[in-house]
Protein backbone atom coordinates (compact mmCIF):
# COMPACT_ATOMS: atom_id res chain seq x y z
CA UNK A 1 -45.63 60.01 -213.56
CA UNK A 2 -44.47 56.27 -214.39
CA UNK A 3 -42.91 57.86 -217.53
CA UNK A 4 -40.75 60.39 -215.79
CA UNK A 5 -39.36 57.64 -212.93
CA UNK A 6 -38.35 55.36 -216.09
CA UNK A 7 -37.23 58.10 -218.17
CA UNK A 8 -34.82 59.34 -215.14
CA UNK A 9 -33.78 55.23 -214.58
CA UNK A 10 -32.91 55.08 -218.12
CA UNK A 11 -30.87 58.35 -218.06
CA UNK A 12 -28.84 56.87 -214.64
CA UNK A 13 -28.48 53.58 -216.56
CA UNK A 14 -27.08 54.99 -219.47
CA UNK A 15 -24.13 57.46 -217.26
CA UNK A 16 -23.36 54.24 -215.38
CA UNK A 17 -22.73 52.38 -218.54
CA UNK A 18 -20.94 55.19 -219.99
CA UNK A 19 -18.42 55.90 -216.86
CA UNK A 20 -17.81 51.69 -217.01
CA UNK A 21 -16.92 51.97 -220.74
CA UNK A 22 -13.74 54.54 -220.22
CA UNK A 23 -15.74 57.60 -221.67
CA UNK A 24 -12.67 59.98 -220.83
CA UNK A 25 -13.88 62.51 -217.87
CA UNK A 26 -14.11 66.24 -218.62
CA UNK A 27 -11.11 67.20 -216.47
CA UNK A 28 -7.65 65.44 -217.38
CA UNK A 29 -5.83 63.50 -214.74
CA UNK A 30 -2.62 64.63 -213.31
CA UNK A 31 0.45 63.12 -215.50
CA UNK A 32 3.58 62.27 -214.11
CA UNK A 33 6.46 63.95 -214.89
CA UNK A 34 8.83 61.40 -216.67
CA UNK A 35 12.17 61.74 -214.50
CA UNK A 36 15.00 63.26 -216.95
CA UNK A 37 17.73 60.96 -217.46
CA UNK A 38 20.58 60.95 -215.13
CA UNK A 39 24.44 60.87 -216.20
CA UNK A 40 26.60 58.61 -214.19
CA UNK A 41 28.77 60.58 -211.69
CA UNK A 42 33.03 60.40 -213.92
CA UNK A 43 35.21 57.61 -212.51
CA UNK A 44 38.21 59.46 -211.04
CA UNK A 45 40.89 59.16 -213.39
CA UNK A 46 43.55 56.63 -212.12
CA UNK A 47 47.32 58.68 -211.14
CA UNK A 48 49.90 57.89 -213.85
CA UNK A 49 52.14 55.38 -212.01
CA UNK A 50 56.08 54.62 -212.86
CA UNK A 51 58.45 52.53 -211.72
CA UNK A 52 61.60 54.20 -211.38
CA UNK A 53 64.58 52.50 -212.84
CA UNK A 54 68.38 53.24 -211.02
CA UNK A 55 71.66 52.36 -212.36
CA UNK A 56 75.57 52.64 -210.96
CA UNK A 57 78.89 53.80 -212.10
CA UNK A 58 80.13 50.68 -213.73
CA UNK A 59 83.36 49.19 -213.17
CA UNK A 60 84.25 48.83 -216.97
CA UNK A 61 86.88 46.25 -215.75
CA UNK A 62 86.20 42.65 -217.02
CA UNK A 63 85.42 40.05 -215.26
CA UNK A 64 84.78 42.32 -212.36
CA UNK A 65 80.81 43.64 -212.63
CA UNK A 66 79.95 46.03 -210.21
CA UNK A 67 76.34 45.31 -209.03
CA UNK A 68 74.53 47.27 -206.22
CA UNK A 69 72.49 44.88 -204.02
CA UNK A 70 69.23 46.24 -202.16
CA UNK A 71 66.86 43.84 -199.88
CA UNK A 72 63.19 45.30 -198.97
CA UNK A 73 62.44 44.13 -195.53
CA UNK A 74 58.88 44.98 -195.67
CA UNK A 75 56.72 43.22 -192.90
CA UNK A 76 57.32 39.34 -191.57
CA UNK A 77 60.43 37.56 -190.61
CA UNK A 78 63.60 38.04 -191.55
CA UNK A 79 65.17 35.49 -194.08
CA UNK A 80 68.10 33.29 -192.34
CA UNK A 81 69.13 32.29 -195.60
CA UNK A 82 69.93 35.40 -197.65
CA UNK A 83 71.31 37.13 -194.15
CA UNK A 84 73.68 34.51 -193.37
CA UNK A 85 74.97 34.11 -196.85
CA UNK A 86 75.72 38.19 -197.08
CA UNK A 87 77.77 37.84 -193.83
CA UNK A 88 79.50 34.29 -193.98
CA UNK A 89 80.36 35.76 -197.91
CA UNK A 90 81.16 39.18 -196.73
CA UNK A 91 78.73 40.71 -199.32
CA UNK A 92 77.64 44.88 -199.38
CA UNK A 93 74.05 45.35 -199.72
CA UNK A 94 71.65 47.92 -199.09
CA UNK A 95 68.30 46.98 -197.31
CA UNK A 96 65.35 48.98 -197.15
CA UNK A 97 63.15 48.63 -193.78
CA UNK A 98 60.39 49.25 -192.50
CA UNK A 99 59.07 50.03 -189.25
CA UNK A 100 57.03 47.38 -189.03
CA UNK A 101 59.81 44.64 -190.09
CA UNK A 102 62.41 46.67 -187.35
CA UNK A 103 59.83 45.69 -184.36
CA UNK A 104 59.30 42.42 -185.51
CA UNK A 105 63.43 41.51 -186.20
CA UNK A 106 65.51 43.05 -182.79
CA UNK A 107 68.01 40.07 -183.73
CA UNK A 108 68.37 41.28 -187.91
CA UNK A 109 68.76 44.16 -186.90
CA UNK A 110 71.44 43.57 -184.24
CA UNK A 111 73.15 41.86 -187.49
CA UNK A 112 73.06 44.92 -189.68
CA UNK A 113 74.42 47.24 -186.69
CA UNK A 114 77.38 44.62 -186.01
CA UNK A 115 78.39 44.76 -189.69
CA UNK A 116 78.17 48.64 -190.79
CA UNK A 117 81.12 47.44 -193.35
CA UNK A 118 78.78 45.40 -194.96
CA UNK A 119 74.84 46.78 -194.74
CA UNK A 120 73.75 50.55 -195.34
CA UNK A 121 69.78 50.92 -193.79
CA UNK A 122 67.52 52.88 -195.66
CA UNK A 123 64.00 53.87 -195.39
CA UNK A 124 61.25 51.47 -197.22
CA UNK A 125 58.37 53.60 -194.60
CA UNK A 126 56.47 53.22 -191.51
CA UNK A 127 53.53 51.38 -192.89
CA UNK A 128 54.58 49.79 -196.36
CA UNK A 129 52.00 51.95 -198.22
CA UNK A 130 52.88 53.10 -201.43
CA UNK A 131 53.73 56.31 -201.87
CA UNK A 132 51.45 58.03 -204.28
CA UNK A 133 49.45 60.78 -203.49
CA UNK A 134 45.91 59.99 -204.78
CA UNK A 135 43.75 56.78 -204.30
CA UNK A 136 44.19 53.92 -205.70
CA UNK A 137 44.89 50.23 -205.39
CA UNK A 138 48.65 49.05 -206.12
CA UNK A 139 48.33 44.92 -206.41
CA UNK A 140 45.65 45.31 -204.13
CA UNK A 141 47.32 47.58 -201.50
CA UNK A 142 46.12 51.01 -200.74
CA UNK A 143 47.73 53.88 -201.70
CA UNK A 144 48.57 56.83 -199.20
CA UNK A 145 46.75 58.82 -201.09
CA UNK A 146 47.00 62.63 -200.70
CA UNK A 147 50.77 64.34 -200.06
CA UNK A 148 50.38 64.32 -196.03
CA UNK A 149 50.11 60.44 -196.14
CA UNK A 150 53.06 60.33 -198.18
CA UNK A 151 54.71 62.55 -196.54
CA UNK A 152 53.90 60.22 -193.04
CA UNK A 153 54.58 57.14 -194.18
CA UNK A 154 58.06 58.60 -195.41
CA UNK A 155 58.42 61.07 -191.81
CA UNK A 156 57.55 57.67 -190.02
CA UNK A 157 59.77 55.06 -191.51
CA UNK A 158 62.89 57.30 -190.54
CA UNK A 159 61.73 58.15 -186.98
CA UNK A 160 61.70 54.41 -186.30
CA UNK A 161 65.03 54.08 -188.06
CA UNK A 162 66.56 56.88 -185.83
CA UNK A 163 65.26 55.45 -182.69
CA UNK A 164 66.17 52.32 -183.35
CA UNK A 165 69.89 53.69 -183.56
CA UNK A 166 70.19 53.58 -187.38
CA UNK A 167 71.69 56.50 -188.91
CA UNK A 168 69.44 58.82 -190.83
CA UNK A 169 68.57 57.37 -193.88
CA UNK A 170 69.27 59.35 -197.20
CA UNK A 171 67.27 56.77 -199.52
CA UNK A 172 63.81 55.92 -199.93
CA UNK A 173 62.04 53.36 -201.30
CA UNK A 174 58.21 53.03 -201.19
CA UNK A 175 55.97 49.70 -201.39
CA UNK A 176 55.22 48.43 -205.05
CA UNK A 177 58.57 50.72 -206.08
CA UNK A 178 55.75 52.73 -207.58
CA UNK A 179 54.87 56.40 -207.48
CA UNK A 180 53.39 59.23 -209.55
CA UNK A 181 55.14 61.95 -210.43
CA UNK A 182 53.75 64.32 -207.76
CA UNK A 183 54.99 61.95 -205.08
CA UNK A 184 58.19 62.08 -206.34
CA UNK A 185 58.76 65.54 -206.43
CA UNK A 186 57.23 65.58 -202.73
CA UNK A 187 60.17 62.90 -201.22
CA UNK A 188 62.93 64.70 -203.41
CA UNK A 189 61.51 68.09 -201.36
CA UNK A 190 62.36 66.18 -198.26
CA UNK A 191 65.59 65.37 -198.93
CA UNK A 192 65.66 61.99 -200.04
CA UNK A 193 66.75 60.35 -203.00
CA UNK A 194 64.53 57.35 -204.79
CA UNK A 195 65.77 54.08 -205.31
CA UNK A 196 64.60 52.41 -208.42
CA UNK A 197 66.19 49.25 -209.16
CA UNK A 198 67.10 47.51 -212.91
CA UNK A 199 67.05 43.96 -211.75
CA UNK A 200 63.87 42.55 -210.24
CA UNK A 201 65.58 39.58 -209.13
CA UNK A 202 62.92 37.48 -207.22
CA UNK A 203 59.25 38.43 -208.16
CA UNK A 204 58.21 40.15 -205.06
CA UNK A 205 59.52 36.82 -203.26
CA UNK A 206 57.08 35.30 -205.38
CA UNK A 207 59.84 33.07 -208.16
CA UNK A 208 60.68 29.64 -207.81
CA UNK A 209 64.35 29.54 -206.24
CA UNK A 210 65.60 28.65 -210.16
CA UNK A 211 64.51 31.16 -212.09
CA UNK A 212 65.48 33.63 -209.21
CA UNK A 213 68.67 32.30 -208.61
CA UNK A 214 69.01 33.07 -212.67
CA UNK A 215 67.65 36.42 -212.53
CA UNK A 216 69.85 37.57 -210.41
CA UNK A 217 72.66 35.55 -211.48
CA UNK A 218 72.23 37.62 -214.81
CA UNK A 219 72.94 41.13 -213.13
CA UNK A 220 75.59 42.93 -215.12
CA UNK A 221 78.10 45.69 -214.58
CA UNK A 222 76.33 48.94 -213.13
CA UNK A 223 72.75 47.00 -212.08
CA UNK A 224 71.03 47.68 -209.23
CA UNK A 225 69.31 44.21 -208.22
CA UNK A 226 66.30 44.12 -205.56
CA UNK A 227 65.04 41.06 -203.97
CA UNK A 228 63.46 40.48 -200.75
CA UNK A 229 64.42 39.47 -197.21
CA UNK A 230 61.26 39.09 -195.39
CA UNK A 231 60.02 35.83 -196.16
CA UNK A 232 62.05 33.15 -195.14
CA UNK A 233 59.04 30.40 -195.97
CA UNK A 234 59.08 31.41 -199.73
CA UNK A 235 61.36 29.46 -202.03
CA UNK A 236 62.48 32.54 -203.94
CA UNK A 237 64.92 33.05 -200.86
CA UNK A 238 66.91 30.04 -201.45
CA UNK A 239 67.57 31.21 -204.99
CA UNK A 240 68.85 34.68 -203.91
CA UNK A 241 71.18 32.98 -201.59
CA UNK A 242 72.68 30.74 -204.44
CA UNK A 243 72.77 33.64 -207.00
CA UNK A 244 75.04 35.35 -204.12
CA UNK A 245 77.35 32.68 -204.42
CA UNK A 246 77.27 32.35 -207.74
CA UNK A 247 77.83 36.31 -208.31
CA UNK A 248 80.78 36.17 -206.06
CA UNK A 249 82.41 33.22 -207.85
CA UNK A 250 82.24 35.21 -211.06
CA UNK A 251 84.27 38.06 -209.72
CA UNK A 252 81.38 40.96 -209.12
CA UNK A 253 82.08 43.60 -206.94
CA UNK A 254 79.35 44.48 -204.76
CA UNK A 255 78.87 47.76 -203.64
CA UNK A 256 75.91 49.70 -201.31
CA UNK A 257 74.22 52.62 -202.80
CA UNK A 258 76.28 54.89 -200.31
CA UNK A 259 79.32 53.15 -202.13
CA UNK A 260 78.84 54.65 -205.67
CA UNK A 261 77.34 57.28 -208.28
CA UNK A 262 74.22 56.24 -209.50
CA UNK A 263 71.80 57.52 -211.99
CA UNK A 264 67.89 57.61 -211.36
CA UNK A 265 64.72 58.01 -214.20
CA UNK A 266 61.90 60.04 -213.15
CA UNK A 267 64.10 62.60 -211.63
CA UNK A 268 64.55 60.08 -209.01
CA UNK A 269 67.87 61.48 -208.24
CA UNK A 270 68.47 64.76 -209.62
């Protein structure tokens, strides 16, 4: 009897030590899957941007360039400086507004609509969002992304025009001066042509007052020149009122896009 107890404690002993030294079981454990390797969802493809360039009919007389001017009045105040140089000088230019700067400016715009020798109003949109019709970021500003925005902000910026007793506009010129090509062909459908430009006279606003009063200053026969007048705290303003001067001392003719012939890139204005 004493034999079978130990020879049944020996046999427990000996599983026990078994089962503690890893002795693999009979039946396999489940294994986990290993998870198949996932492809990162494509990065959308960035639109193909361009910014339209836009000449005149030049003068071919010497002496006497014939420049286009255009102004965006995009959001802010309206610049003293420039405005009271164009009138006191009795210079043409073409300014591009938006809704948001016609709110904000009753009095500028009381200016333009005394002086329709001088100023021709065009549309620069309701919202200042450039108008390109897929997402993106233009320095940091959202596009309108998908043909109805576009079509908006364009629809928008000429309501506010009309009610604000502008004429009509026939021009357009979207925030950045940027657009893909789709765009384009969408505001051409409406009607309007697309002012480029050939001079970027003052940075966005964002030059010194030399080196935009030199930029400008520069403009030859058949350039179109655009510059800002909506911020009357940046320097570049004072330099766009000099170049004025300086234009008009040389002999230039200045003319408004309404003035003139004018040839587009892009098929801006075909």
């Amino acid at each position: 009897m004493n034999r079978i107890l130990l020879a049944s404690a020996f046999l427990l002993v000996s599983i026990s030590a078994a089962s503690a030294g890893g002795i693999p079981s009979a039946v396999p454990t489940a294994v986990s899957p290993v998870p198949a390797a996932v492809s990162p969802a494509p990065k959308a493809l960035a639109p193909k941007l361009v910014e339209p360039h836009l000449h005149i009919a030049r003068s071919n007389v010497v002496g006497h360039a014939r420049i286009a001017l255009t102004f965006d009045a995009c959001m802010g105040q309206a610049d003293e400086r420039i405005l009271s140089t164009l009138v006191r000088e009795r210079i043409r230019a073409t300014i591009f507004v938006t809704a948001r700067w016609l709110k904000r400016n009753p009095e500028a715009l009381a200016l333009f609509l005394q002086n329709p020798d001088l100023f021709e109003l065009e549309n620069h949109g309701q919202n200042h969002i450039p108008a390109v019709d897929t997402p993106t970021l233009i320095y940091g500003i959202a596009s309108a992304g998908s043909p109805h925005a576009v079509r908006q902000e364009v629809e928008g910026g000429a309501a506010a025009m009309v009610a604000a007793g502008i004429p009509a506009p026939h021009w357009f010129r979207g925030s950045t001066a940027k657009y893909d090509l789709s765009a384009i062909g969408e505001i051409r459908a409406m009607g309007y042509r697309i002012a480029g430009y050939s001079v970027n006279g003052d940075g966005g606003s964002l030059l010194g007052a030399v080196i935009t009063e030199k930029r400008i200053a520069s403009a030859k026969d058949g350039d179109v020149v655009i510059s800002h007048v909506n911020q009357p705290t940046h320097a570049a303003g004072e330099g766009v009122a000099k170049a004025l001067v300086d234009l008009k001392a040389k002999g230039t003719q200045f003319v408004r896009l309404e003035d003139v012939e004018d040839t587009g890139d892009d098929k801006t204005t075909e």
